[in-house]
PDB file of N, CA and C in Angstrom:
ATOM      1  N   UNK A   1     101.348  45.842 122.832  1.00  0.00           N
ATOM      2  CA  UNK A   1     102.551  46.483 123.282  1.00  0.00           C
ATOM      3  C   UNK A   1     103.061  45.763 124.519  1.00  0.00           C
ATOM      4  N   UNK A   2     104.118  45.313 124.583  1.00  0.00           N
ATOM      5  CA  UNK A   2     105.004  44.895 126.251  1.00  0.00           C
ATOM      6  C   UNK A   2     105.470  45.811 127.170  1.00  0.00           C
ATOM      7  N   UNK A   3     105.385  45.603 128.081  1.00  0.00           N
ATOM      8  CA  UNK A   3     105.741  46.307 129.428  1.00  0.00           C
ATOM      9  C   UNK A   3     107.025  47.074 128.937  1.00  0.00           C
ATOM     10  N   UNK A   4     107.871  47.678 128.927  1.00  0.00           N
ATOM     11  CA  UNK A   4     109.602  48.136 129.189  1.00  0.00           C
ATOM     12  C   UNK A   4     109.527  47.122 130.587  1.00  0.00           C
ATOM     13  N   UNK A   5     110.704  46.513 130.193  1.00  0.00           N
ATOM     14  CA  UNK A   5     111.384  45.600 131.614  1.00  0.00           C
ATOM     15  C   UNK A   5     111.764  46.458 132.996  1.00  0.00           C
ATOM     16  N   UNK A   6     111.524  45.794 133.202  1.00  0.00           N
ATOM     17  CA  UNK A   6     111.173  46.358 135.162  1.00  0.00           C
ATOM     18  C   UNK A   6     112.453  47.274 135.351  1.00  0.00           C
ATOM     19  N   UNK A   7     113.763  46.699 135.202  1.00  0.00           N
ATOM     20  CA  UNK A   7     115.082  48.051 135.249  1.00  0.00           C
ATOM     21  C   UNK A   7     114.861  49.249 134.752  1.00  0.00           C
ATOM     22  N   UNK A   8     114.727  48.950 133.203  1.00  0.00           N
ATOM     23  CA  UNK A   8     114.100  50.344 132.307  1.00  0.00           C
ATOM     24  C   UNK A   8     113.085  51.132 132.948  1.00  0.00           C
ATOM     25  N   UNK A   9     111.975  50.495 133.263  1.00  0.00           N
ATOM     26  CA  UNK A   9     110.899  51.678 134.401  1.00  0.00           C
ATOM     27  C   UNK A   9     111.453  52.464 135.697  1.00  0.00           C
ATOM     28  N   UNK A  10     112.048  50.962 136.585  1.00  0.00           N
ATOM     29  CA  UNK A  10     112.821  51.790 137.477  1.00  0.00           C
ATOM     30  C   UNK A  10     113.867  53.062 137.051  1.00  0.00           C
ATOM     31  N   UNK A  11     114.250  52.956 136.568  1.00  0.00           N
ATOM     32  CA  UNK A  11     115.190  54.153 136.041  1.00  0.00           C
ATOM     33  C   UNK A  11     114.712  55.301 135.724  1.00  0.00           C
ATOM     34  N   UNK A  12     113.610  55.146 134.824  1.00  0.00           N
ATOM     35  CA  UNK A  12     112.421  55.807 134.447  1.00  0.00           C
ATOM     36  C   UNK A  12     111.505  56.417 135.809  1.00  0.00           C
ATOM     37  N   UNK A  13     111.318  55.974 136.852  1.00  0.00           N
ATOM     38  CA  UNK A  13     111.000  56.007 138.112  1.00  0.00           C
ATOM     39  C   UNK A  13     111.609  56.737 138.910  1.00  0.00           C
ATOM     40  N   UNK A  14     113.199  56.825 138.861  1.00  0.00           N
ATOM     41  CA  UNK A  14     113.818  57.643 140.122  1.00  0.00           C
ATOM     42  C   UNK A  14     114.379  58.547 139.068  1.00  0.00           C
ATOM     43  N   UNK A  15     114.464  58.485 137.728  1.00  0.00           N
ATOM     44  CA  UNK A  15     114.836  60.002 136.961  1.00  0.00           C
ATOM     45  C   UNK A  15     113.636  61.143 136.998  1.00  0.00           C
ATOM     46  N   UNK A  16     111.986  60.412 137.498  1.00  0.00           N
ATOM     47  CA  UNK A  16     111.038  61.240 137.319  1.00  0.00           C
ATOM     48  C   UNK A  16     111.129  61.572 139.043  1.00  0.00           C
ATOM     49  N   UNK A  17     112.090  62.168 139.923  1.00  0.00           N
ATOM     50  CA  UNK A  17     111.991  62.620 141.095  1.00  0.00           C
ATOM     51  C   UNK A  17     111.238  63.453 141.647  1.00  0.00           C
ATOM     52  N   UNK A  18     111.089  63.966 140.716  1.00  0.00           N
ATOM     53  CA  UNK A  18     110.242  65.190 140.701  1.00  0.00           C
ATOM     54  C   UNK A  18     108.578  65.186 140.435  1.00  0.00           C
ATOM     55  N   UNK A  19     108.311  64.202 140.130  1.00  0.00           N
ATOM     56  CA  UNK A  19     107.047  63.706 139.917  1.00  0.00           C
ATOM     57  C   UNK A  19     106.072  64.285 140.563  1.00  0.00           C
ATOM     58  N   UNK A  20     106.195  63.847 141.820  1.00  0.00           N
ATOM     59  CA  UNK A  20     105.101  64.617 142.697  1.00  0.00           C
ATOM     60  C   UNK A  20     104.912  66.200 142.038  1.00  0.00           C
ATOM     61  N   UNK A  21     105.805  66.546 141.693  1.00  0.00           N
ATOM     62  CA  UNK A  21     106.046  68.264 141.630  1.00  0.00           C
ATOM     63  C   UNK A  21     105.237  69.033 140.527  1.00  0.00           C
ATOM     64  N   UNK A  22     105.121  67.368 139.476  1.00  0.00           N
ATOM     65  CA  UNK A  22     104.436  67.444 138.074  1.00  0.00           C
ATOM     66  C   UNK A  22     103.069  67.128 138.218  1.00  0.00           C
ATOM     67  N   UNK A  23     102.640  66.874 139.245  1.00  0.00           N
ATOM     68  CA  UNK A  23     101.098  66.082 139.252  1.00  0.00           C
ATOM     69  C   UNK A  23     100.387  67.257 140.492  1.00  0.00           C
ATOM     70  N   UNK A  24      99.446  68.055 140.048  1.00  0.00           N
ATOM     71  CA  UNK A  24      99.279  69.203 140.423  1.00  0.00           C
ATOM     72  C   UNK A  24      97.885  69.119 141.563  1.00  0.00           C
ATOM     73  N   UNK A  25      97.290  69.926 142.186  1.00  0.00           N
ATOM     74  CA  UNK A  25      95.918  69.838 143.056  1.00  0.00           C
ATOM     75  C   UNK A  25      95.484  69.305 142.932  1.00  0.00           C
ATOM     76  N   UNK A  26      94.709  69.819 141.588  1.00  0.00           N
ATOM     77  CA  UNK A  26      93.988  69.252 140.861  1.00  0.00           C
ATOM     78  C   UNK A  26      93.185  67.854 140.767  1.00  0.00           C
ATOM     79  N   UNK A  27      95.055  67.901 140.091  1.00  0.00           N
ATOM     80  CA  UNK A  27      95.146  66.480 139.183  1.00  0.00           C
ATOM     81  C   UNK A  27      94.998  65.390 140.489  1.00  0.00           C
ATOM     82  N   UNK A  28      95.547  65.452 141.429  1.00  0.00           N
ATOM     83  CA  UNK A  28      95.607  64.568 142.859  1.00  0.00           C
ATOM     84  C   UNK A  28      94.264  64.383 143.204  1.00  0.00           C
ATOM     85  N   UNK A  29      93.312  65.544 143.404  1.00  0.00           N
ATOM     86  CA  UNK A  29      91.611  65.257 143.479  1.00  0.00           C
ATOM     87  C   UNK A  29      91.415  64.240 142.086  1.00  0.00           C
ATOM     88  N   UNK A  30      91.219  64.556 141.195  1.00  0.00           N
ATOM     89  CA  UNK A  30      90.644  63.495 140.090  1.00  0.00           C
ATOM     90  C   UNK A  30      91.362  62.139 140.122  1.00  0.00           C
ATOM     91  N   UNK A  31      92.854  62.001 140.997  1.00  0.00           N
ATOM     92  CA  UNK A  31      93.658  60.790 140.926  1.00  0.00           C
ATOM     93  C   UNK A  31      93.184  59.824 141.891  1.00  0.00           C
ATOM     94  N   UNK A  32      93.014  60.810 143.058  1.00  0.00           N
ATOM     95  CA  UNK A  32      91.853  60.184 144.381  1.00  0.00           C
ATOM     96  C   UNK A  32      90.289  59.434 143.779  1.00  0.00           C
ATOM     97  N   UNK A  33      89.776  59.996 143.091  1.00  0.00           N
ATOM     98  CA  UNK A  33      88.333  59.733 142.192  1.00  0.00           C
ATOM     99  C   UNK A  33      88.852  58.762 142.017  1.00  0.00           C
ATOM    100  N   UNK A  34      89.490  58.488 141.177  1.00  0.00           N
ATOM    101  CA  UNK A  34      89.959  56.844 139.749  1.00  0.00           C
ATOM    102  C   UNK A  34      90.272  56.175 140.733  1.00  0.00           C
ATOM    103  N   UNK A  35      91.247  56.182 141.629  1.00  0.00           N
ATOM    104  CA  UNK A  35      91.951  55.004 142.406  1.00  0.00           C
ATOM    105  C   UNK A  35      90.986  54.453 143.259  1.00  0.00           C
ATOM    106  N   UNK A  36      89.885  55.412 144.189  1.00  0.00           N
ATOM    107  CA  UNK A  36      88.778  55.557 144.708  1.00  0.00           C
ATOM    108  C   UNK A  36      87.449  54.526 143.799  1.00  0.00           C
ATOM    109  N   UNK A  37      87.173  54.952 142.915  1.00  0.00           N
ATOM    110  CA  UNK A  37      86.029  54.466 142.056  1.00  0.00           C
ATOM    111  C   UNK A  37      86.729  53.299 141.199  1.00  0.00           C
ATOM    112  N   UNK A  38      87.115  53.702 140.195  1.00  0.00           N
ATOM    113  CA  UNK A  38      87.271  52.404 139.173  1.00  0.00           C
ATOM    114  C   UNK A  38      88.420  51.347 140.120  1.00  0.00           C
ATOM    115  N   UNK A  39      89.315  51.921 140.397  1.00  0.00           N
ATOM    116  CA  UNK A  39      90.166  50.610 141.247  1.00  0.00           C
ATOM    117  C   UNK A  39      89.495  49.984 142.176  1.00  0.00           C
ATOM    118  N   UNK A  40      88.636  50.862 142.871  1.00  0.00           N
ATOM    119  CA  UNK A  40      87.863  50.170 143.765  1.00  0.00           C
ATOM    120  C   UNK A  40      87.133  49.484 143.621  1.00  0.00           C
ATOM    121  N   UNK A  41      86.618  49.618 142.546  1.00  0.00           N
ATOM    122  CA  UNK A  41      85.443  48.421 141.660  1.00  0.00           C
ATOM    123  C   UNK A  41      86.077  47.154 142.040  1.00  0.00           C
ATOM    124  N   UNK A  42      87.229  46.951 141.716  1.00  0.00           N
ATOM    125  CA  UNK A  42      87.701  45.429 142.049  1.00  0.00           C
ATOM    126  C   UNK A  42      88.616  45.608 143.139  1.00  0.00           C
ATOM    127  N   UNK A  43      89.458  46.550 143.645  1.00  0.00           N
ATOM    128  CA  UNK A  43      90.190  46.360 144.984  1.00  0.00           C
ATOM    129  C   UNK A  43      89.478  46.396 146.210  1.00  0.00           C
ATOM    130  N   UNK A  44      87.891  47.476 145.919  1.00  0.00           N
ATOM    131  CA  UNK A  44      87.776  47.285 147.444  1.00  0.00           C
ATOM    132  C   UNK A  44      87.349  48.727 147.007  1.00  0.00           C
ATOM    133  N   UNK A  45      86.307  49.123 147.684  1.00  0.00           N
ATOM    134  CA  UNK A  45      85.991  50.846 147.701  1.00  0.00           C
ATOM    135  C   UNK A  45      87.119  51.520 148.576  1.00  0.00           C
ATOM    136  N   UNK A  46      87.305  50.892 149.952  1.00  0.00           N
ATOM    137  CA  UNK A  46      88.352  50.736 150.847  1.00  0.00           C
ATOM    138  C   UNK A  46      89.766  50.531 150.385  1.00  0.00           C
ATOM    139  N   UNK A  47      89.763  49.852 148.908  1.00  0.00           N
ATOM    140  CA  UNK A  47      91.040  49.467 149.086  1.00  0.00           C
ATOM    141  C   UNK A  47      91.262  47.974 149.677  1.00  0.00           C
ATOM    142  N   UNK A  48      90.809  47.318 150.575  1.00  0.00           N
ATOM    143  CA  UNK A  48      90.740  45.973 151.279  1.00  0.00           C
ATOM    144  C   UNK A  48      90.896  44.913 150.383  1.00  0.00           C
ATOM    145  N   UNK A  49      90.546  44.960 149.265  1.00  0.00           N
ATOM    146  CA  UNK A  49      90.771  43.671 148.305  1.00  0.00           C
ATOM    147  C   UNK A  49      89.043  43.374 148.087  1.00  0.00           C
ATOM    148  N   UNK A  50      88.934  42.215 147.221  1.00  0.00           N
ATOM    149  CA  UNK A  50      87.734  42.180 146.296  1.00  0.00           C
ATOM    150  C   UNK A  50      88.109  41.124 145.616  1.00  0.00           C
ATOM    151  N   UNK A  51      87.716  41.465 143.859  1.00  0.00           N
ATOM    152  CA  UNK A  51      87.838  40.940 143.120  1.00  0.00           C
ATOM    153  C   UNK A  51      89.471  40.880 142.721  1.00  0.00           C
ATOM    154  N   UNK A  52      89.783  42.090 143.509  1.00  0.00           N
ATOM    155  CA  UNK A  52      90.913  41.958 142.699  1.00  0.00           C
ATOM    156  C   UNK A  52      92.231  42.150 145.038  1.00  0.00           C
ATOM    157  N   UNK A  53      93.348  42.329 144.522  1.00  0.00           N
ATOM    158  CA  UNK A  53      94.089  41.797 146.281  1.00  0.00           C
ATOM    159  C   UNK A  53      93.664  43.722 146.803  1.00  0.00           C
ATOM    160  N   UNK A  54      93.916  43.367 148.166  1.00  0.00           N
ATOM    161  CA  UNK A  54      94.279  44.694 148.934  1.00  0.00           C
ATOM    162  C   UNK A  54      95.216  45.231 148.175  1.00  0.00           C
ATOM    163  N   UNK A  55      95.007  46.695 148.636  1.00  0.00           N
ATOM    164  CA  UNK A  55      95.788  48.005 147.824  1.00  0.00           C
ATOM    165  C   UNK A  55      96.280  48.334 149.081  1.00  0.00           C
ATOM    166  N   UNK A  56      96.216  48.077 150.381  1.00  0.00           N
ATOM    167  CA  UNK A  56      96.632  48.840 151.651  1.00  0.00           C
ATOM    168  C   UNK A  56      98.023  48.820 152.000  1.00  0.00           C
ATOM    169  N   UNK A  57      98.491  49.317 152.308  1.00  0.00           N
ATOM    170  CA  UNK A  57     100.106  49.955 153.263  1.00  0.00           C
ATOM    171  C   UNK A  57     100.806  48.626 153.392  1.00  0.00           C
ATOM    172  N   UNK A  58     100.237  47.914 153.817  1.00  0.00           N
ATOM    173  CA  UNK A  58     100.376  45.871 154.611  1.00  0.00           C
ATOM    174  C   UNK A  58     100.580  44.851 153.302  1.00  0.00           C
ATOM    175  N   UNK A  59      99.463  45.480 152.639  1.00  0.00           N
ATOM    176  CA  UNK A  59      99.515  44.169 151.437  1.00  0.00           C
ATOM    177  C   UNK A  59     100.486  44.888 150.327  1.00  0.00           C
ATOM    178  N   UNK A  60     100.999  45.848 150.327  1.00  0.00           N
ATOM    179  CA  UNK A  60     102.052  46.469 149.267  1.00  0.00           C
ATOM    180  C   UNK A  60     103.816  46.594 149.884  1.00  0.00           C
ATOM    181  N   UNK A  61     103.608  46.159 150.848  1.00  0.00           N
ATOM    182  CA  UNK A  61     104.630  46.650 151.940  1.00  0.00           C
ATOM    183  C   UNK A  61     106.361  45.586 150.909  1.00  0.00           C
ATOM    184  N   UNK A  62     106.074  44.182 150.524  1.00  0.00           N
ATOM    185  CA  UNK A  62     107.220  43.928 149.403  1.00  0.00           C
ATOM    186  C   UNK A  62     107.125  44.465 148.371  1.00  0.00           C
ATOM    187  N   UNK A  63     106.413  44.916 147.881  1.00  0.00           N
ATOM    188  CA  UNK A  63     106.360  45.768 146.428  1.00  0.00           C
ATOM    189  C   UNK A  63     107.093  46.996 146.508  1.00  0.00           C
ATOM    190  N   UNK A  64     108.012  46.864 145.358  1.00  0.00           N
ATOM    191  CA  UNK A  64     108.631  48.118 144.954  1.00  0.00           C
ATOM    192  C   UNK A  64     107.856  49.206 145.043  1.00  0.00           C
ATOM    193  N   UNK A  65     108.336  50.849 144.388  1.00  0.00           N
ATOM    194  CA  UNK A  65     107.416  51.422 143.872  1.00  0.00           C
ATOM    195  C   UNK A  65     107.190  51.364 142.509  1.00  0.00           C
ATOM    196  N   UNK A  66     108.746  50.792 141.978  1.00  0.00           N
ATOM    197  CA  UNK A  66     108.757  50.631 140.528  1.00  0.00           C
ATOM    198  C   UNK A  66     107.578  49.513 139.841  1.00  0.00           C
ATOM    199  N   UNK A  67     107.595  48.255 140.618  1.00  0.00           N
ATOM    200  CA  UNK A  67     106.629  47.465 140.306  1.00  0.00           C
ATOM    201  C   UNK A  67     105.213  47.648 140.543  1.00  0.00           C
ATOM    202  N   UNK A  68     105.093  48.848 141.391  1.00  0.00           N
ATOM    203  CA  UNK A  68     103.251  49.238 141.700  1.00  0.00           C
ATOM    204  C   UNK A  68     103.635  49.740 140.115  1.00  0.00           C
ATOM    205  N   UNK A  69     104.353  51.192 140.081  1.00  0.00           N
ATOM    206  CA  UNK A  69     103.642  51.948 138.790  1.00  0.00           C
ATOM    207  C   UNK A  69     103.982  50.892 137.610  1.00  0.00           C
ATOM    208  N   UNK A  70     104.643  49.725 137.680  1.00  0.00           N
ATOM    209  CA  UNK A  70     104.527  48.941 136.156  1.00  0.00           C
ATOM    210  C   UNK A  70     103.463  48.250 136.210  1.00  0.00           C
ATOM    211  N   UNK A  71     102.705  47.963 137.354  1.00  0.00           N
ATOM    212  CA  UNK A  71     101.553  47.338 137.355  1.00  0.00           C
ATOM    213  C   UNK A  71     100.610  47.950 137.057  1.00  0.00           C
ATOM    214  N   UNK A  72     100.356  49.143 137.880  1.00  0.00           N
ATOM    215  CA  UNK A  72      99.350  50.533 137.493  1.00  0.00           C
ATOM    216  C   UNK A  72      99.294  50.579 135.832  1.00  0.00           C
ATOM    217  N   UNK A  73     100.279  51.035 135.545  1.00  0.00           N
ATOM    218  CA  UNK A  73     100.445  51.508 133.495  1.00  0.00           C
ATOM    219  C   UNK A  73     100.173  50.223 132.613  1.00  0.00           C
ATOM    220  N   UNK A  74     100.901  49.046 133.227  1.00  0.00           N
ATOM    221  CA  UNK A  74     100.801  47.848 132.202  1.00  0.00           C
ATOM    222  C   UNK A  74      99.740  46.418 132.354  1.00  0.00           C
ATOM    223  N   UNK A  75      99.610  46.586 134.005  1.00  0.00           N
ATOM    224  CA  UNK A  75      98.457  45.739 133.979  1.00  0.00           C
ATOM    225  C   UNK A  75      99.256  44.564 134.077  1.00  0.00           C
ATOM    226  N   UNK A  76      98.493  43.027 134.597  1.00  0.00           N
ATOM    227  CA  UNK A  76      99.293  41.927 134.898  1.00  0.00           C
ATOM    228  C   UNK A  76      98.572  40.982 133.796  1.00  0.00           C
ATOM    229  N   UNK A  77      99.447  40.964 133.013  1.00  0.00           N
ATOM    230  CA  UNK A  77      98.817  39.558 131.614  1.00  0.00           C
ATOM    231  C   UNK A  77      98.055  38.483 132.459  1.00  0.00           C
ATOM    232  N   UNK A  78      96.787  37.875 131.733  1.00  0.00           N
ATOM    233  CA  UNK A  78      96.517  36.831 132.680  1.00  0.00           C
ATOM    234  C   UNK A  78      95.532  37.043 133.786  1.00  0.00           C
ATOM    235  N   UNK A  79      95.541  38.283 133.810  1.00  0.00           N
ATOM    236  CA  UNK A  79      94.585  38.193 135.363  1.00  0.00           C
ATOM    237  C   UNK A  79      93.415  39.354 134.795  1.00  0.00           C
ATOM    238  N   UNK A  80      92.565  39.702 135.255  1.00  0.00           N
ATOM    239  CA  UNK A  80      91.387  41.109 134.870  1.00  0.00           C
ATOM    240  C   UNK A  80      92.044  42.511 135.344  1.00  0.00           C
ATOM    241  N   UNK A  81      93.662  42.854 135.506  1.00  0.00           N
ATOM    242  CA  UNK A  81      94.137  43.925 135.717  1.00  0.00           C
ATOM    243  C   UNK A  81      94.213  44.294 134.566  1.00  0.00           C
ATOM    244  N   UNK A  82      93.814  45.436 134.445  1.00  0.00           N
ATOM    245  CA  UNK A  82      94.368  46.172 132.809  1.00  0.00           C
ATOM    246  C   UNK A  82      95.487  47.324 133.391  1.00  0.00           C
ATOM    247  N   UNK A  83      96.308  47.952 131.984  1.00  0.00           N
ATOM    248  CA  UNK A  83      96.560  48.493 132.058  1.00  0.00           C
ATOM    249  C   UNK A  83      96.573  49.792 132.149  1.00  0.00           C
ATOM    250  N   UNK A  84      96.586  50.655 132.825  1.00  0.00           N
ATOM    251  CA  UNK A  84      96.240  52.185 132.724  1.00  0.00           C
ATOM    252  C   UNK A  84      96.740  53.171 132.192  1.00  0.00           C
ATOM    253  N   UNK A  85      97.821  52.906 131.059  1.00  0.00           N
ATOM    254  CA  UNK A  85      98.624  53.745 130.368  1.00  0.00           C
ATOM    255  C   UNK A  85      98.197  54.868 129.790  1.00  0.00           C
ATOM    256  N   UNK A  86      96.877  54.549 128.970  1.00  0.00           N
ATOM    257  CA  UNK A  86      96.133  55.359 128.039  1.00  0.00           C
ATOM    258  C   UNK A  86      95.419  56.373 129.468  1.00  0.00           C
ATOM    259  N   UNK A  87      95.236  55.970 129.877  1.00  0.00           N
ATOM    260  CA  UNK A  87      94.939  57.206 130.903  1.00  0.00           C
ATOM    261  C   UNK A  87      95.624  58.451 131.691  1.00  0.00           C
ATOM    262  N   UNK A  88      96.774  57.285 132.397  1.00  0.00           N
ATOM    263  CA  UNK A  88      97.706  57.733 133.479  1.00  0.00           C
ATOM    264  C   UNK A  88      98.686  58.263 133.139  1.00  0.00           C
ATOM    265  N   UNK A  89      99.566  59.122 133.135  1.00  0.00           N
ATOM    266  CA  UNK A  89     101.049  59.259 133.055  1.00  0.00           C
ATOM    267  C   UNK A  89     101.866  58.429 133.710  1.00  0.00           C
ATOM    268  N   UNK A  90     103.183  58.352 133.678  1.00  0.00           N
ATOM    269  CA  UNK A  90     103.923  57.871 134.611  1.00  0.00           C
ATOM    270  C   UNK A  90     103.975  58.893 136.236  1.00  0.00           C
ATOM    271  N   UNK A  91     103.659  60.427 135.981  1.00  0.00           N
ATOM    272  CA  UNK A  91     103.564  60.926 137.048  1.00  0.00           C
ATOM    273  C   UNK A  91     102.727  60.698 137.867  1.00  0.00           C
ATOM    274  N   UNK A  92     101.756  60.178 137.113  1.00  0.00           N
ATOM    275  CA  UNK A  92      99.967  60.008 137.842  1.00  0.00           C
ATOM    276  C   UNK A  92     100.819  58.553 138.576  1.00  0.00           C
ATOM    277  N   UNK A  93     101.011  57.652 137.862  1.00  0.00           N
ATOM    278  CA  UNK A  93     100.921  56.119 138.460  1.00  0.00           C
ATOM    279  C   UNK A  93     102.340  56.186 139.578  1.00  0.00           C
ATOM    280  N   UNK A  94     103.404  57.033 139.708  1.00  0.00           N
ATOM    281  CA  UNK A  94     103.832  57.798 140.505  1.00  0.00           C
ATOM    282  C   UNK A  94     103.573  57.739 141.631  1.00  0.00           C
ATOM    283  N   UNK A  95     102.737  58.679 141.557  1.00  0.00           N
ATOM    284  CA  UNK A  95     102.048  59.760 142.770  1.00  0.00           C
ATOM    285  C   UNK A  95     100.949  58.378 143.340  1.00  0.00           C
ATOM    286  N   UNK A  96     100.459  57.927 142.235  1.00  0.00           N
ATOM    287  CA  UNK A  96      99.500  57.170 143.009  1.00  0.00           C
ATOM    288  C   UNK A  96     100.122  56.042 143.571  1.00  0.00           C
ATOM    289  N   UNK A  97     101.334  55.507 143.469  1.00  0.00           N
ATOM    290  CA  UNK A  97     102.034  54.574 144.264  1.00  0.00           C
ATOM    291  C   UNK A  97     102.720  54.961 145.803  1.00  0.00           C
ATOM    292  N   UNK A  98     103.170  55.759 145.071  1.00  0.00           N
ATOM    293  CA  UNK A  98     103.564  56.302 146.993  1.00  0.00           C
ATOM    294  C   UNK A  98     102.563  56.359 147.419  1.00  0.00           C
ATOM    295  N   UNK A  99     101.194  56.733 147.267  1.00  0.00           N
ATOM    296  CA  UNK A  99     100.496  57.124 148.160  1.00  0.00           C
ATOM    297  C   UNK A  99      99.704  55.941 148.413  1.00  0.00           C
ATOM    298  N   UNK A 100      99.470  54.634 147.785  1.00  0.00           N
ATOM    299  CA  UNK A 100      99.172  53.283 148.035  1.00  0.00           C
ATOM    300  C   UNK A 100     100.181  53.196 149.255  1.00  0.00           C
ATOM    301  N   UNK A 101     101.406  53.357 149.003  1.00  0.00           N
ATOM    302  CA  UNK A 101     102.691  52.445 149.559  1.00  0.00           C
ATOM    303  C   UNK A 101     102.509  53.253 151.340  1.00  0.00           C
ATOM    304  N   UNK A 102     101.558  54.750 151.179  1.00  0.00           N
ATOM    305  CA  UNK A 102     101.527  55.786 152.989  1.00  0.00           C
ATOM    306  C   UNK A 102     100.723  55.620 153.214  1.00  0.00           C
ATOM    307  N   UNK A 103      99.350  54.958 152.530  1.00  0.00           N
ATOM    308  CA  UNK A 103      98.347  54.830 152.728  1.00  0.00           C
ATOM    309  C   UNK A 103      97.039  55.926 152.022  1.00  0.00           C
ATOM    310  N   UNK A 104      96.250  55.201 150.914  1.00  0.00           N
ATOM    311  CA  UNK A 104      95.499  56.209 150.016  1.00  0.00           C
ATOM    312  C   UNK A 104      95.095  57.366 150.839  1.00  0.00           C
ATOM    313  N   UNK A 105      94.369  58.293 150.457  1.00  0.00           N
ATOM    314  CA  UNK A 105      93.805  59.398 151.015  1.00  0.00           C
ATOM    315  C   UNK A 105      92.279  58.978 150.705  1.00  0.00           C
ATOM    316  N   UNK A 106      91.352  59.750 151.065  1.00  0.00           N
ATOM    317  CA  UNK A 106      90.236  59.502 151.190  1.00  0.00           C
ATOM    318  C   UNK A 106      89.862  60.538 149.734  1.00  0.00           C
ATOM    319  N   UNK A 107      88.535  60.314 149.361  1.00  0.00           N
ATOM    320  CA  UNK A 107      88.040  61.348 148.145  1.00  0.00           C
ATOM    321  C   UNK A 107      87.259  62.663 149.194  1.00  0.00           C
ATOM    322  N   UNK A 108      87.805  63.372 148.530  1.00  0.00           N
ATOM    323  CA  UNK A 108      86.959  64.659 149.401  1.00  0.00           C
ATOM    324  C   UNK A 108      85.953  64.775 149.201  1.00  0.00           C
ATOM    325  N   UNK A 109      84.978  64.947 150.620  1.00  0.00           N
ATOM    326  CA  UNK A 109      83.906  65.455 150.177  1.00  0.00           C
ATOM    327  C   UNK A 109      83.641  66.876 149.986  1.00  0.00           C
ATOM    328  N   UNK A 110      82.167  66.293 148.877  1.00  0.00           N
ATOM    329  CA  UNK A 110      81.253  67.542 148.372  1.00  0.00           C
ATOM    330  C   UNK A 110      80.598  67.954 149.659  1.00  0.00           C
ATOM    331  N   UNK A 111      80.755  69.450 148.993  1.00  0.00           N
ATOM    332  CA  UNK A 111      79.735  70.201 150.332  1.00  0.00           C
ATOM    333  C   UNK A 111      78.716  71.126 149.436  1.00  0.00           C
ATOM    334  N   UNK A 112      77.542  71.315 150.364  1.00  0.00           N
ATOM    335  CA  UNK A 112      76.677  72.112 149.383  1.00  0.00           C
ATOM    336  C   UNK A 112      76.899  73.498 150.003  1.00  0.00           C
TER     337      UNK A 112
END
């Protein structure tokens, strides 16, 4: 399957305004987990970069938001980014871009 071209997402992007509104407690704890764990596998537990570049505030700062979430969902041909479509919504990859773009949140901790 190919990406939808970067206009088509954007559009797709500022018609979902409401996004945040759709991506619930919850769902934001388990979104923290994934971005936290599996992204971190190659960005960085931190986020700092790795195998794969920094995810931080600095290193996203020319990036759209449209081009984080087409990267998030579709992954960059060519490189060990996959895509996260089958997982993510567009609300999830959303939510999880702004919050790359303010700076991630931390995973909450467990308490006994």
């Amino acid at each position: 399957m190919h990406p939808r071209p970067l206009p088509a997402l954007a559009a797709a992007v500022l018609a979902a305004g409401a996004a945040q509104a759709q991506v619930t407690p919850e769902r934001q704890q388990t979104l923290v987990h994934i971005v936290r764990q599996d992204c971190g596998a190659c960005h960085g537990l931190q986020l700092t970069g790795g195998l794969g570049p920094p995810l931080t505030p600095q290193a996203l700062a020319d990036r759209t938001i449209a081009s984080i979430v087409a990267t998030t969902l579709h992954g960059r041909p060519g490189t060990p980014m996959p895509g996260w479509k089958s997982m993510l919504s567009e609300s999830d990859a959303l939510w999880i871009a702004e919050r790359l773009r303010a700076g991630f949140p931390e995973e909450p901790k467990v308490t006994k």
